[in-house]
PDB file of N, CA and C in Angstrom:
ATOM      1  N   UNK A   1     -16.462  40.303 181.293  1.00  0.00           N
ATOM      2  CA  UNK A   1     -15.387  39.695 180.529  1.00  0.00           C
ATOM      3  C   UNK A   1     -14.038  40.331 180.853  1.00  0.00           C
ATOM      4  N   UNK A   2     -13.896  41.574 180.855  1.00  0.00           N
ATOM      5  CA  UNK A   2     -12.724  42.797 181.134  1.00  0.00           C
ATOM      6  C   UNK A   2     -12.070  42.093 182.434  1.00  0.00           C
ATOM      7  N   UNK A   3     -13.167  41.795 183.597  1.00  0.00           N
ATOM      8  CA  UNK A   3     -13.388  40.930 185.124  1.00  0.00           C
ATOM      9  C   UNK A   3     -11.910  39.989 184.872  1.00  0.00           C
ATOM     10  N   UNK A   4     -11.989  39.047 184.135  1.00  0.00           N
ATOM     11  CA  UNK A   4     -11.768  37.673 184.033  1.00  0.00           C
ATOM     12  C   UNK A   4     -10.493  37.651 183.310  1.00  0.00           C
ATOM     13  N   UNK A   5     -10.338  38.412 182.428  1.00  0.00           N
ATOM     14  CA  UNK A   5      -8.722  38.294 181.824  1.00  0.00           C
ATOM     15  C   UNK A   5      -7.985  39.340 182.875  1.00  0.00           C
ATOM     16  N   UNK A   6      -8.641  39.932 183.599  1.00  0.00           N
ATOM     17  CA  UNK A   6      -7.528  40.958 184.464  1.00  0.00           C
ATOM     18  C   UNK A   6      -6.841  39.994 185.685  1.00  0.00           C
ATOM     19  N   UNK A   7      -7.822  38.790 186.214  1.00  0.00           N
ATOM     20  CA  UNK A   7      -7.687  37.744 187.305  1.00  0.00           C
ATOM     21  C   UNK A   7      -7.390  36.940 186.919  1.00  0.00           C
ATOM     22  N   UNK A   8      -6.504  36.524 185.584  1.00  0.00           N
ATOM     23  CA  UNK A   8      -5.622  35.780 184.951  1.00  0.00           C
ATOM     24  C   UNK A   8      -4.323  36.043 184.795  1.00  0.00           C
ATOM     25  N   UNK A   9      -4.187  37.606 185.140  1.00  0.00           N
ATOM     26  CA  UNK A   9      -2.601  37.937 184.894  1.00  0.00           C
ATOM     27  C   UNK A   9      -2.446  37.986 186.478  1.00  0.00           C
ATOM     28  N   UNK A  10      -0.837  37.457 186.516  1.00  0.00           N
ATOM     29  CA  UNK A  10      -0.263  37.420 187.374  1.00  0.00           C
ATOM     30  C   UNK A  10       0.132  38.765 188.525  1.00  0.00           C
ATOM     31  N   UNK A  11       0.266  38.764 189.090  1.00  0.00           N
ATOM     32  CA  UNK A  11       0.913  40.047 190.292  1.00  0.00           C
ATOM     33  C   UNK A  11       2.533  39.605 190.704  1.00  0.00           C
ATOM     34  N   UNK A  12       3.264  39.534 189.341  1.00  0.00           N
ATOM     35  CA  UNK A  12       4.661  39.704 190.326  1.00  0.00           C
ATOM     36  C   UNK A  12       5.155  41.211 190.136  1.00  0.00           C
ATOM     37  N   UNK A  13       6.331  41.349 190.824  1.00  0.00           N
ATOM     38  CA  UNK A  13       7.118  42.204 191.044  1.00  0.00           C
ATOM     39  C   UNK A  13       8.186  42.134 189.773  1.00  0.00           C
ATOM     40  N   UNK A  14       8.737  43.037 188.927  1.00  0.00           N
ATOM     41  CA  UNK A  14       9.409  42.461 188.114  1.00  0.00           C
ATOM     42  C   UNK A  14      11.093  43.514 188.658  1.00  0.00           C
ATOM     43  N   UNK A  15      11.988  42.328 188.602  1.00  0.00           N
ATOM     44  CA  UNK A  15      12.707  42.641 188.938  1.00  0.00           C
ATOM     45  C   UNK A  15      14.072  43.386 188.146  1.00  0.00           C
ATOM     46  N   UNK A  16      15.074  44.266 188.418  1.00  0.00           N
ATOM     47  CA  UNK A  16      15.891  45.183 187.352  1.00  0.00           C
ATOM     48  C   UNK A  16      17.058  43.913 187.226  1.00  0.00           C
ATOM     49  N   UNK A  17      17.755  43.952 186.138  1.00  0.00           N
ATOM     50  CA  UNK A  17      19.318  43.507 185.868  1.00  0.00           C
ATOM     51  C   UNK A  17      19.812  43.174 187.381  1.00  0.00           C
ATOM     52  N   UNK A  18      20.350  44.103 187.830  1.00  0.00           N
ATOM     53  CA  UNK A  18      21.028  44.605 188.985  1.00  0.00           C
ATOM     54  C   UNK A  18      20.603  43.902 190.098  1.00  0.00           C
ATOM     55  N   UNK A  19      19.200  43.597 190.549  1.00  0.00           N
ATOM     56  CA  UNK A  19      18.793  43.034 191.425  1.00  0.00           C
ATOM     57  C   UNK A  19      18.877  41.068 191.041  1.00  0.00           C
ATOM     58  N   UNK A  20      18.640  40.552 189.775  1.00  0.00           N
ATOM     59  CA  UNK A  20      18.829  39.785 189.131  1.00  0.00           C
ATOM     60  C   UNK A  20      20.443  39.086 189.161  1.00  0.00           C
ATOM     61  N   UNK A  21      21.664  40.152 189.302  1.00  0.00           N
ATOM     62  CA  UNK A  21      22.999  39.755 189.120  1.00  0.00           C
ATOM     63  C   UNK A  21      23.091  39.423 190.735  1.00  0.00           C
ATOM     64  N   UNK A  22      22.676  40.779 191.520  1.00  0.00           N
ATOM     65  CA  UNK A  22      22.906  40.651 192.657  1.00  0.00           C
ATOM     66  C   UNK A  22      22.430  38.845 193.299  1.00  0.00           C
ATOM     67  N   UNK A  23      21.142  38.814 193.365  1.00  0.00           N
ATOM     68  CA  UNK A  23      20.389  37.372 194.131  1.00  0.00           C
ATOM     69  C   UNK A  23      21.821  36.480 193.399  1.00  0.00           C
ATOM     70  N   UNK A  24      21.665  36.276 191.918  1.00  0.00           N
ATOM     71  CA  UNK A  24      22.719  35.471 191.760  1.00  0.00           C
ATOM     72  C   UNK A  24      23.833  35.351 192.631  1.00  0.00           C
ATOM     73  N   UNK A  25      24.287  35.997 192.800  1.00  0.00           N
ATOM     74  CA  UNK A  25      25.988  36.208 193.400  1.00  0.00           C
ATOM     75  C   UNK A  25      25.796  35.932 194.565  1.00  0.00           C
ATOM     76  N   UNK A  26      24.702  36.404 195.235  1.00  0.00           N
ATOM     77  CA  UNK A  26      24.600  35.830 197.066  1.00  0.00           C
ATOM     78  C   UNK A  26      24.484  34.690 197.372  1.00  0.00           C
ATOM     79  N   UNK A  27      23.418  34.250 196.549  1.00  0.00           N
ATOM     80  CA  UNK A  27      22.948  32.440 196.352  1.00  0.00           C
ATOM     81  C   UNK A  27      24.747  31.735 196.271  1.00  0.00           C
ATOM     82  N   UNK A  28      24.876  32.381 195.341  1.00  0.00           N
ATOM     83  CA  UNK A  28      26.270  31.091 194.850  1.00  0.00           C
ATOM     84  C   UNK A  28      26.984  31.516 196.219  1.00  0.00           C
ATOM     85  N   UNK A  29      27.240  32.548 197.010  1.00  0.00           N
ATOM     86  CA  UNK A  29      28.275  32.657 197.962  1.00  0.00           C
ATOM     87  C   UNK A  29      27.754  31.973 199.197  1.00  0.00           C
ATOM     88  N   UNK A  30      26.422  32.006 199.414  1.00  0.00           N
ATOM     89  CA  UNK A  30      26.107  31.312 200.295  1.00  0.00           C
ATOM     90  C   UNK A  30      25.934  29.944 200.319  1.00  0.00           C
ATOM     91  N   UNK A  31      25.617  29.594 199.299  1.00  0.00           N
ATOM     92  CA  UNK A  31      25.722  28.115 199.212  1.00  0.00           C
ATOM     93  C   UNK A  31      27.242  27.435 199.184  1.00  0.00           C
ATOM     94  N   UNK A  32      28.039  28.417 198.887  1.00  0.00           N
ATOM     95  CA  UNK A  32      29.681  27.850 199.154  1.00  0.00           C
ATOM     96  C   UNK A  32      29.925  28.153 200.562  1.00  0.00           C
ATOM     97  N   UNK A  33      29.541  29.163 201.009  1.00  0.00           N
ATOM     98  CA  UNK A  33      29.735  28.583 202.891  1.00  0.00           C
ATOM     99  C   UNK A  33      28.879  27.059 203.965  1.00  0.00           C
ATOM    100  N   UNK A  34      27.725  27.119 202.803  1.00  0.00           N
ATOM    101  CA  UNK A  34      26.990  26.399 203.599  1.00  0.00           C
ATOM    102  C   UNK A  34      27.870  24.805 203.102  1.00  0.00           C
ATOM    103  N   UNK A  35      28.686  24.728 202.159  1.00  0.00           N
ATOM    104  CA  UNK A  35      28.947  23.126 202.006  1.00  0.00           C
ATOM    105  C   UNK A  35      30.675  22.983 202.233  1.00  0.00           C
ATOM    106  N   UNK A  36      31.646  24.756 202.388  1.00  0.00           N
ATOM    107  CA  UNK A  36      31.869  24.553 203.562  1.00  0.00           C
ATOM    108  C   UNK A  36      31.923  23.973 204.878  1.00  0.00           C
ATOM    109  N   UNK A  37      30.792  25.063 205.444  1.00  0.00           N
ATOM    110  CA  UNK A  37      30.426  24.414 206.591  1.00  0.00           C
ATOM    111  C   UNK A  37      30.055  22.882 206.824  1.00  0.00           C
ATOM    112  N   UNK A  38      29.239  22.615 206.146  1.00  0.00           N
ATOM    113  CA  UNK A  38      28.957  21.190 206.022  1.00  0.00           C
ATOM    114  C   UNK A  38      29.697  20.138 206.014  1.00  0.00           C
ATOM    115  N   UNK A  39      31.071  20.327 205.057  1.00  0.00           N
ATOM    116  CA  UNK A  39      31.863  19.240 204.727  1.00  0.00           C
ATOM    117  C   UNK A  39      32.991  18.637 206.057  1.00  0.00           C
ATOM    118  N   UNK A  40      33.340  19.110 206.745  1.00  0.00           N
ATOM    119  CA  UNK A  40      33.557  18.145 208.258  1.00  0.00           C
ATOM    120  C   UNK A  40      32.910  17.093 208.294  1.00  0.00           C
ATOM    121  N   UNK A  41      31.500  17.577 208.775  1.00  0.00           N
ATOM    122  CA  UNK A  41      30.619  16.859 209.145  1.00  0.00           C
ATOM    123  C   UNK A  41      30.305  15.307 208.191  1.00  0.00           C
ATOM    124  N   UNK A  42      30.487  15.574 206.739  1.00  0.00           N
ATOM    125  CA  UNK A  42      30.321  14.582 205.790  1.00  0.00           C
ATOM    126  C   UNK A  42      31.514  13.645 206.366  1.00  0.00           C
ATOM    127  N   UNK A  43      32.893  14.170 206.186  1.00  0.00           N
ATOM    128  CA  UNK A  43      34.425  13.570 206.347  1.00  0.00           C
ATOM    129  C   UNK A  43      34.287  12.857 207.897  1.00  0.00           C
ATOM    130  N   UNK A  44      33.520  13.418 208.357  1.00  0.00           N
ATOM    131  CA  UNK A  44      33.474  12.729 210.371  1.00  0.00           C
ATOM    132  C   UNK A  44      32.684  11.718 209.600  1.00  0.00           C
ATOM    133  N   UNK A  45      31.699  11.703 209.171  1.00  0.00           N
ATOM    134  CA  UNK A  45      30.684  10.449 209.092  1.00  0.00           C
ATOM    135  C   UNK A  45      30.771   9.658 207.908  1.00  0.00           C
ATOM    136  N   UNK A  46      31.507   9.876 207.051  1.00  0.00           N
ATOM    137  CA  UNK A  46      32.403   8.889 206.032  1.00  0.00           C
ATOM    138  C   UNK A  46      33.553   8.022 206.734  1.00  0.00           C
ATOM    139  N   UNK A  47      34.275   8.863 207.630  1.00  0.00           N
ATOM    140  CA  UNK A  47      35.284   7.805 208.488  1.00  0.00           C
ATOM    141  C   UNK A  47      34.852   7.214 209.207  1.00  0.00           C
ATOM    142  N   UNK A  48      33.818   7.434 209.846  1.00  0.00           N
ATOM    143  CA  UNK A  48      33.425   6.731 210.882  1.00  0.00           C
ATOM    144  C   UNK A  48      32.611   5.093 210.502  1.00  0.00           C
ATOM    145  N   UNK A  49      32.349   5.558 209.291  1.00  0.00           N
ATOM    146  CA  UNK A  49      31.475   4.171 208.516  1.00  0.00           C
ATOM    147  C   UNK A  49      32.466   3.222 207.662  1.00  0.00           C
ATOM    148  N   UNK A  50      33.648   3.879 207.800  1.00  0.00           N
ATOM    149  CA  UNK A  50      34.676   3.047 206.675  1.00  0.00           C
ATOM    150  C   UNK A  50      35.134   2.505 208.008  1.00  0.00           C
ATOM    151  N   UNK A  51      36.474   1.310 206.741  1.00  0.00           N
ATOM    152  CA  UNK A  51      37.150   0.629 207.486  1.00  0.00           C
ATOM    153  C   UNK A  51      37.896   1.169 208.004  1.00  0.00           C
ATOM    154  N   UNK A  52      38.894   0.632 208.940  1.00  0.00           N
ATOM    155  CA  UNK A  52      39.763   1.204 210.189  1.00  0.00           C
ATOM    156  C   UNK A  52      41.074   1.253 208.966  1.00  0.00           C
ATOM    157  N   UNK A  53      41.125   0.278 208.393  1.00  0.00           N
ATOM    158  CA  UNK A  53      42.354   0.086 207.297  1.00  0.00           C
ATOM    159  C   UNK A  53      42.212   1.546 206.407  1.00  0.00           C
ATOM    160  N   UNK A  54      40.977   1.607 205.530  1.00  0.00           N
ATOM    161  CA  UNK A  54      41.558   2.373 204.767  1.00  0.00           C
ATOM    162  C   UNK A  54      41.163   4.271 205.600  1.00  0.00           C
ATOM    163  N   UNK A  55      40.865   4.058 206.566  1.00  0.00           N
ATOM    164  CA  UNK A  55      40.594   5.446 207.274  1.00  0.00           C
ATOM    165  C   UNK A  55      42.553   5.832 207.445  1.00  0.00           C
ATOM    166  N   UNK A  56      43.081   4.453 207.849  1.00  0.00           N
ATOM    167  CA  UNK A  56      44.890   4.971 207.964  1.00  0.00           C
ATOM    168  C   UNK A  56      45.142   4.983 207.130  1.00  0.00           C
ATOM    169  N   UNK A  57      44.952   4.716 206.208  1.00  0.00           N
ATOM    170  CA  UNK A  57      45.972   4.883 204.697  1.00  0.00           C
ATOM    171  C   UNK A  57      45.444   6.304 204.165  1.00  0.00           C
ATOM    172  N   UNK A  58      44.491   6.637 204.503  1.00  0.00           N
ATOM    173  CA  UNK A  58      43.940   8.125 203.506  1.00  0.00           C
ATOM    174  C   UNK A  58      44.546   8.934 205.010  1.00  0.00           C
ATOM    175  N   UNK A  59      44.872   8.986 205.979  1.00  0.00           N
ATOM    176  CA  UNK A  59      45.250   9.850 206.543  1.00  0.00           C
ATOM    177  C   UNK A  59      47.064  10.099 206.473  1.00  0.00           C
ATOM    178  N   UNK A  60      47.277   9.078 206.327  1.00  0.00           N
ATOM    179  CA  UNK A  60      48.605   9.011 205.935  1.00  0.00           C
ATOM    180  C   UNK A  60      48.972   9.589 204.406  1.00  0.00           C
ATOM    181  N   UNK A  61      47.972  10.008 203.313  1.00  0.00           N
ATOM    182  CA  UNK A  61      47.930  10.481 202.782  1.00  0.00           C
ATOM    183  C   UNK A  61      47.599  12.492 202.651  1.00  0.00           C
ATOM    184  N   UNK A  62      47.354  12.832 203.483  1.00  0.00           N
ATOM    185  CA  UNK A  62      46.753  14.410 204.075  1.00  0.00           C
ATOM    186  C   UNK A  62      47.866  14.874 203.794  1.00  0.00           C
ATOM    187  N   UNK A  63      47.521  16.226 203.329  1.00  0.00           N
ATOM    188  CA  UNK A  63      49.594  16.756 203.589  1.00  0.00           C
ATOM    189  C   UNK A  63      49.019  17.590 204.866  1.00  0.00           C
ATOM    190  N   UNK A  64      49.941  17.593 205.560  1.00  0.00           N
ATOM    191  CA  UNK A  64      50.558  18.075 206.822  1.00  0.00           C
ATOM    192  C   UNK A  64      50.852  19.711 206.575  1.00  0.00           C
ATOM    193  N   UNK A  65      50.139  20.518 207.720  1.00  0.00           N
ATOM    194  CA  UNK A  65      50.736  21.537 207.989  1.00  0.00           C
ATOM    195  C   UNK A  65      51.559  21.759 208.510  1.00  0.00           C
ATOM    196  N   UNK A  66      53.230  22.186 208.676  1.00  0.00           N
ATOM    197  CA  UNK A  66      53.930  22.594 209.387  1.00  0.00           C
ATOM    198  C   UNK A  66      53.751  23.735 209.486  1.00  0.00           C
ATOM    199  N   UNK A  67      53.356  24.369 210.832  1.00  0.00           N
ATOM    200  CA  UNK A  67      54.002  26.144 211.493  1.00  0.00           C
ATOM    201  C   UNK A  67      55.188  25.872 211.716  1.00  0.00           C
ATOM    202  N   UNK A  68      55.970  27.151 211.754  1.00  0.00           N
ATOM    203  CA  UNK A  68      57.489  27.297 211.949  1.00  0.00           C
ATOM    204  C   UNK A  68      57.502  27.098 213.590  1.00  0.00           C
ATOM    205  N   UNK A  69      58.512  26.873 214.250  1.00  0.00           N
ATOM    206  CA  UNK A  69      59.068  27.015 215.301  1.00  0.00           C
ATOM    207  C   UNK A  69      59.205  28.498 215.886  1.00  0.00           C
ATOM    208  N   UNK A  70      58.979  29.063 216.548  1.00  0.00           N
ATOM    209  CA  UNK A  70      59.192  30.383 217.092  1.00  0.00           C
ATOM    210  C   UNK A  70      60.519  30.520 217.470  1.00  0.00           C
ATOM    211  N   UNK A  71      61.141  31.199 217.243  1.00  0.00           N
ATOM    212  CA  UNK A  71      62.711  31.557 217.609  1.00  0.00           C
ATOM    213  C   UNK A  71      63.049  32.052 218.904  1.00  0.00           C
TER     214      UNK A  71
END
């Protein structure tokens, strides 16, 4: 009987605060590079499926970087 409730409890690892805050914080940072990274790729293949009309009107909408002129 002793057998059988011992091969019912689980085997995790239990983890501290610290390790708990940490995973948090990496997850969220990595998942903000990964959709980052990603989001080109969405904006290439959203324009490419829209119309030609409104692909110019939303670009004509972008604000513009100006660099200065070098002196």
């Amino acid at each position: 009987m002793a057998e059988l409730s011992m091969k019912k409890q689980k085997n995790t690892i239990q983890q501290d605060t610290g390790t708990k805050i940490f995973n948090v914080i990496a997850v969220t940072i990595i998942s903000f590079f990964a959709i980052v990274c990603l989001l080109p790729f969405v904006l290439v293949l959203s324009d490419s499926l829209s119309d030609e009309s409104q692909v110019a009107i939303k670009e004509s909408c972008e604000i513009r970087i100006v660099h200065p002129q070098p002196r």
